[in-house]
Protein backbone atom coordinates (compact mmCIF):
# COMPACT_ATOMS: atom_id res chain seq x y z
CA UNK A 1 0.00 0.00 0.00
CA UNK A 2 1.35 2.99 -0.86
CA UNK A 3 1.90 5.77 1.73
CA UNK A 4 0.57 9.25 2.03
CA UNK A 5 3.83 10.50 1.82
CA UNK A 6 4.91 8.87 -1.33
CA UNK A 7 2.05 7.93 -3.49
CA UNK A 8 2.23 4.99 -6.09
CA UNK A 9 1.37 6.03 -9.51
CA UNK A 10 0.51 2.87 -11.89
CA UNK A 11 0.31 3.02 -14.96
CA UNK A 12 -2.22 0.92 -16.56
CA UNK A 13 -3.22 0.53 -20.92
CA UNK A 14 -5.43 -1.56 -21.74
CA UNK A 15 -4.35 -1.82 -25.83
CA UNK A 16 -4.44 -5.33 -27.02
CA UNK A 17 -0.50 -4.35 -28.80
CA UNK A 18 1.83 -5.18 -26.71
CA UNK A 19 4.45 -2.06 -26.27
CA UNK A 20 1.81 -0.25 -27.86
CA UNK A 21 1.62 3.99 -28.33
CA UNK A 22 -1.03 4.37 -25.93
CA UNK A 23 1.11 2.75 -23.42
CA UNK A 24 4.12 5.22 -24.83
CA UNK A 25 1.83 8.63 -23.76
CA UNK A 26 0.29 6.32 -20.57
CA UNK A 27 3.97 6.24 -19.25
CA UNK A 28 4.70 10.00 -20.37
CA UNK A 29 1.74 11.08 -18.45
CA UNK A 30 2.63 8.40 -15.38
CA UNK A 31 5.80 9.93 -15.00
CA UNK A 32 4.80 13.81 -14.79
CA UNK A 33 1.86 12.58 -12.83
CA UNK A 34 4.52 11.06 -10.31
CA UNK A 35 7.12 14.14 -10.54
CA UNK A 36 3.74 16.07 -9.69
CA UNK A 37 3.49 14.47 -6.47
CA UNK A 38 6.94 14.14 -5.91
CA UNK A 39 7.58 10.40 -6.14
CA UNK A 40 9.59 7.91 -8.26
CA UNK A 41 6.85 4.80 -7.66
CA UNK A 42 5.88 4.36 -10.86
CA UNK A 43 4.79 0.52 -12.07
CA UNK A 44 3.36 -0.11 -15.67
CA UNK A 45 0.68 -2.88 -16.17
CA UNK A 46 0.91 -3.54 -19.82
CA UNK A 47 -2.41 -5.97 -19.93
CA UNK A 48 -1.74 -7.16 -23.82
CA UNK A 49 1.14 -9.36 -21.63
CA UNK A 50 -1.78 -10.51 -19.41
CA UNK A 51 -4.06 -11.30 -21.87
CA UNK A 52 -3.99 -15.24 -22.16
CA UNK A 53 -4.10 -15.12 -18.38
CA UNK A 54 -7.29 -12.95 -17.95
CA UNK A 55 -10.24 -15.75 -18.31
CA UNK A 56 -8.17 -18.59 -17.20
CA UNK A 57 -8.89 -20.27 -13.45
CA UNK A 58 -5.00 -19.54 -12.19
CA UNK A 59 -3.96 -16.76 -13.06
CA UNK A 60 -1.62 -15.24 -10.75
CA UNK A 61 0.39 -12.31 -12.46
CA UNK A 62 -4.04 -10.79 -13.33
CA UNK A 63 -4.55 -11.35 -9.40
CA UNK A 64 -0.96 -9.12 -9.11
CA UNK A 65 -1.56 -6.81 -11.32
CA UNK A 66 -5.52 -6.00 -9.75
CA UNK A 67 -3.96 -5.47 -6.93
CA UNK A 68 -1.08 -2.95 -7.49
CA UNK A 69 -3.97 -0.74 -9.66
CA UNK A 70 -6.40 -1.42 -6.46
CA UNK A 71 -3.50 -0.20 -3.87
CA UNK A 72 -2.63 2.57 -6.57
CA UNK A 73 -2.66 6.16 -4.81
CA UNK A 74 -2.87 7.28 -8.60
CA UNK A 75 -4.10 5.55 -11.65
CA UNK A 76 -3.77 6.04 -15.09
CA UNK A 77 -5.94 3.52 -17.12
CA UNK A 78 -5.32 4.00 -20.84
CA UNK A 79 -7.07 2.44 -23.63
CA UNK A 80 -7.52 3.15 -27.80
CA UNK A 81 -10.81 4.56 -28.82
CA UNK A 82 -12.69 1.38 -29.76
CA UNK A 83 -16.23 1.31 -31.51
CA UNK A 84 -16.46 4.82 -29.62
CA UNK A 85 -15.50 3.51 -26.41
CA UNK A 86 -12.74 1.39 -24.82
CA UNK A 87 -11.53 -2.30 -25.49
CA UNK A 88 -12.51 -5.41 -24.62
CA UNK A 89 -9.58 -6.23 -22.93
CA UNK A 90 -9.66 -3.22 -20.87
CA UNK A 91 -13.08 -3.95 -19.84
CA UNK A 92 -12.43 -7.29 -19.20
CA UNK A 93 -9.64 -6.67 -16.82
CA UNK A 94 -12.01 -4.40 -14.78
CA UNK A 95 -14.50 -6.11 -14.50
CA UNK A 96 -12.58 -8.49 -12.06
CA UNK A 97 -12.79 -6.16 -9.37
CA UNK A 98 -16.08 -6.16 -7.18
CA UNK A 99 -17.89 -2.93 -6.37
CA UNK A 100 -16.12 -0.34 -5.10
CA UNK A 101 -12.84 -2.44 -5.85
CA UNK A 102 -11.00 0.94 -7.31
CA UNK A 103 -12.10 2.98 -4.23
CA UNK A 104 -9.29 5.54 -2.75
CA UNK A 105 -7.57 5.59 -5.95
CA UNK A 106 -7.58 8.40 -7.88
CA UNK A 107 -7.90 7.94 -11.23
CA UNK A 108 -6.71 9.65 -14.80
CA UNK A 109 -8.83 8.48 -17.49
CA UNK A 110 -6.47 8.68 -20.87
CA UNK A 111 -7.79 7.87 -24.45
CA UNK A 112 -6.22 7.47 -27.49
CA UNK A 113 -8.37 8.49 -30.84
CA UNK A 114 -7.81 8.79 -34.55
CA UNK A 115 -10.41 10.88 -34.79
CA UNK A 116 -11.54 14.09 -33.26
CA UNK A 117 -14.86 13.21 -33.13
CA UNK A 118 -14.22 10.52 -30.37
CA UNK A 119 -13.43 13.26 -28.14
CA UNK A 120 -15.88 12.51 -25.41
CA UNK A 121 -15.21 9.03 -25.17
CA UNK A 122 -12.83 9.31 -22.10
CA UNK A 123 -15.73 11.29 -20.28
CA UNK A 124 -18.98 9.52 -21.51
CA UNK A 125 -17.61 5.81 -20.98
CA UNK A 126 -14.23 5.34 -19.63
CA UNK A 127 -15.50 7.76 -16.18
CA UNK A 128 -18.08 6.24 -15.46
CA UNK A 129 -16.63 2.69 -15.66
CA UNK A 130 -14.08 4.05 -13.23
CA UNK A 131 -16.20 6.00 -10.87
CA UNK A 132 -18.58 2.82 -10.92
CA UNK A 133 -16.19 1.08 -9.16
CA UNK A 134 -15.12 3.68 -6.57
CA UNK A 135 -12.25 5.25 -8.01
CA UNK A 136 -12.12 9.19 -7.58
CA UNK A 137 -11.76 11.10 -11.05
CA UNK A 138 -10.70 14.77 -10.25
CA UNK A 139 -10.17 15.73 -13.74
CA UNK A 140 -11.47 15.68 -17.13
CA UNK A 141 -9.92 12.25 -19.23
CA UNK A 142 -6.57 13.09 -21.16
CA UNK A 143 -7.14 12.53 -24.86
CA UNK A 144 -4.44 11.96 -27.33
CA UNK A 145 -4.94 12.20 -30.95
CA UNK A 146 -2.92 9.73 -33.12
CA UNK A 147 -1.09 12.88 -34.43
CA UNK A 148 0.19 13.72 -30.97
CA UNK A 149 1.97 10.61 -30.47
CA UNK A 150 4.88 11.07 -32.10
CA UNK A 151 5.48 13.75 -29.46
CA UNK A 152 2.58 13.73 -26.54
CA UNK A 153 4.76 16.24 -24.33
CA UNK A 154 2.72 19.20 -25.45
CA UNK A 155 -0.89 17.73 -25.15
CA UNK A 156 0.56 16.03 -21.80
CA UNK A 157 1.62 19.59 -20.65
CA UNK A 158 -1.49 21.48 -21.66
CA UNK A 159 -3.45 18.48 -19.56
CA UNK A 160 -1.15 19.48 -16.18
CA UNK A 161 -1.39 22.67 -17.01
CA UNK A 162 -4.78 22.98 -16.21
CA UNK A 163 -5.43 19.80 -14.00
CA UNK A 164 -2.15 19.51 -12.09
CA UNK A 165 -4.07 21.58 -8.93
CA UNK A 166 -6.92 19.30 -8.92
CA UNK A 167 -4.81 15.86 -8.99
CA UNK A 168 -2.75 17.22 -6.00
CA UNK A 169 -5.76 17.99 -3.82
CA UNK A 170 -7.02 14.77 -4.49
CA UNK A 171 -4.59 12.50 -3.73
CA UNK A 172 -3.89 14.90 -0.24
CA UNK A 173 -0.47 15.34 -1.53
CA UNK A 174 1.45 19.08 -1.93
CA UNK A 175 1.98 19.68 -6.07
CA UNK A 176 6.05 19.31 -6.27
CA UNK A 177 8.04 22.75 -6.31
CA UNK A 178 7.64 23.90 -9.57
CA UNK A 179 4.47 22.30 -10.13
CA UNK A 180 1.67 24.34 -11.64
CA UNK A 181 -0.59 25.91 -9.06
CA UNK A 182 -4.29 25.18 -9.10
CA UNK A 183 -5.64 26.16 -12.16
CA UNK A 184 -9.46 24.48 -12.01
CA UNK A 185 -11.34 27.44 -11.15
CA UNK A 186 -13.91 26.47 -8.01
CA UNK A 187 -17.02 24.30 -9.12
CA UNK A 188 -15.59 23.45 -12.59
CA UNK A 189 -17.22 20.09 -13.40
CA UNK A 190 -15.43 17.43 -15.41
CA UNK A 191 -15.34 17.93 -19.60
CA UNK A 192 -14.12 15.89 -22.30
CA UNK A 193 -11.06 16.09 -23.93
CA UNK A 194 -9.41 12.89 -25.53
């Protein structure tokens, strides 16, 4: 369990490529999330290498990696925009928690999209999977166009830029010297942005 002091960040993509680019701007985002709070506990749960595991009966290294996300202080869950929404194997994965299995963590919804017009898709379906099972979701989801992968550092700045504040309060923790101050003004709901 991570402790207040030094909060866990995992990393978590749920694209069925192993190595994939939405893991690639998961882990950029992981990383300033963690500098953020001023902590180097970063793990990555890359679930394409968990795949054949997920519907068998043993299936130890699924069992690990539920509960690193579950004991997460911060998650990022990742997926590509699929059919408008997120992947099966994504969903799959979460689904093996009961209710309220996510609950304490606070978590970054982050979608990937070739097109523009999936925009929403980190707010409309990804959220409310995560909030469903008890995760808090401070800010709006982080979406990545396909064009912004070759370098996500700007999109991933513009997100802290305006979110870093938020994240902070809601993991308890004091944003890093340096960080951005709070930048949500008061009663801002969440939006969409991919």
């Amino acid at each position: 369990m991570p402790s207040p002091h030094s909060p866990a960040v995992v990393v978590l993509s749920g694209n069925p490529r192993p190595g994939s680019r939405t893991l690639g701007v998961a882990e950029t985002l992981g990383l300033r999330v963690a500098d953020l709070l001023g902590t180097d506990d970063v793990v990555t749960i890359d679930l394409a290498a968990l795949a054949g595991q997920l519907f068998a009966a043993d299936r130890p290294a699924v069992d690990r990696a539920r509960d690193r996300l579950a004991g997460a202080a911060v998650a990022v869950v990742a997926t590509p925009v699929y059919k408008a929404s997120y992947t099966g194997l994504l969903k799959s994965f979460l689904d093996t928690y009961g209710p309220d299995g996510l609950a304490g963590v606070v978590a970054v919804p982050l979608v990937v999209s070739g097109d523009p017009a999936h925009a929403l898709a980190g707010e409309v379906h990804l959220r409310p999977l995560l909030v469903e099972l008890g995760a808090v979701v401070p800010a709006r989801s982080f979406t990545v166009t396909e064009a912004q992968l070759a370098d996500p550092a700007p999109a991933v700045d513009a997100w802290l830029d305006r979110w870093a504040g938020a994240l902070a309060r809601a993991v308890g923790a004091p944003a890093a010297a340096g960080a951005p101050a709070v930048t949500a003004p008061v009663g801002a709901g969440a939006g969409a942005a991919r």
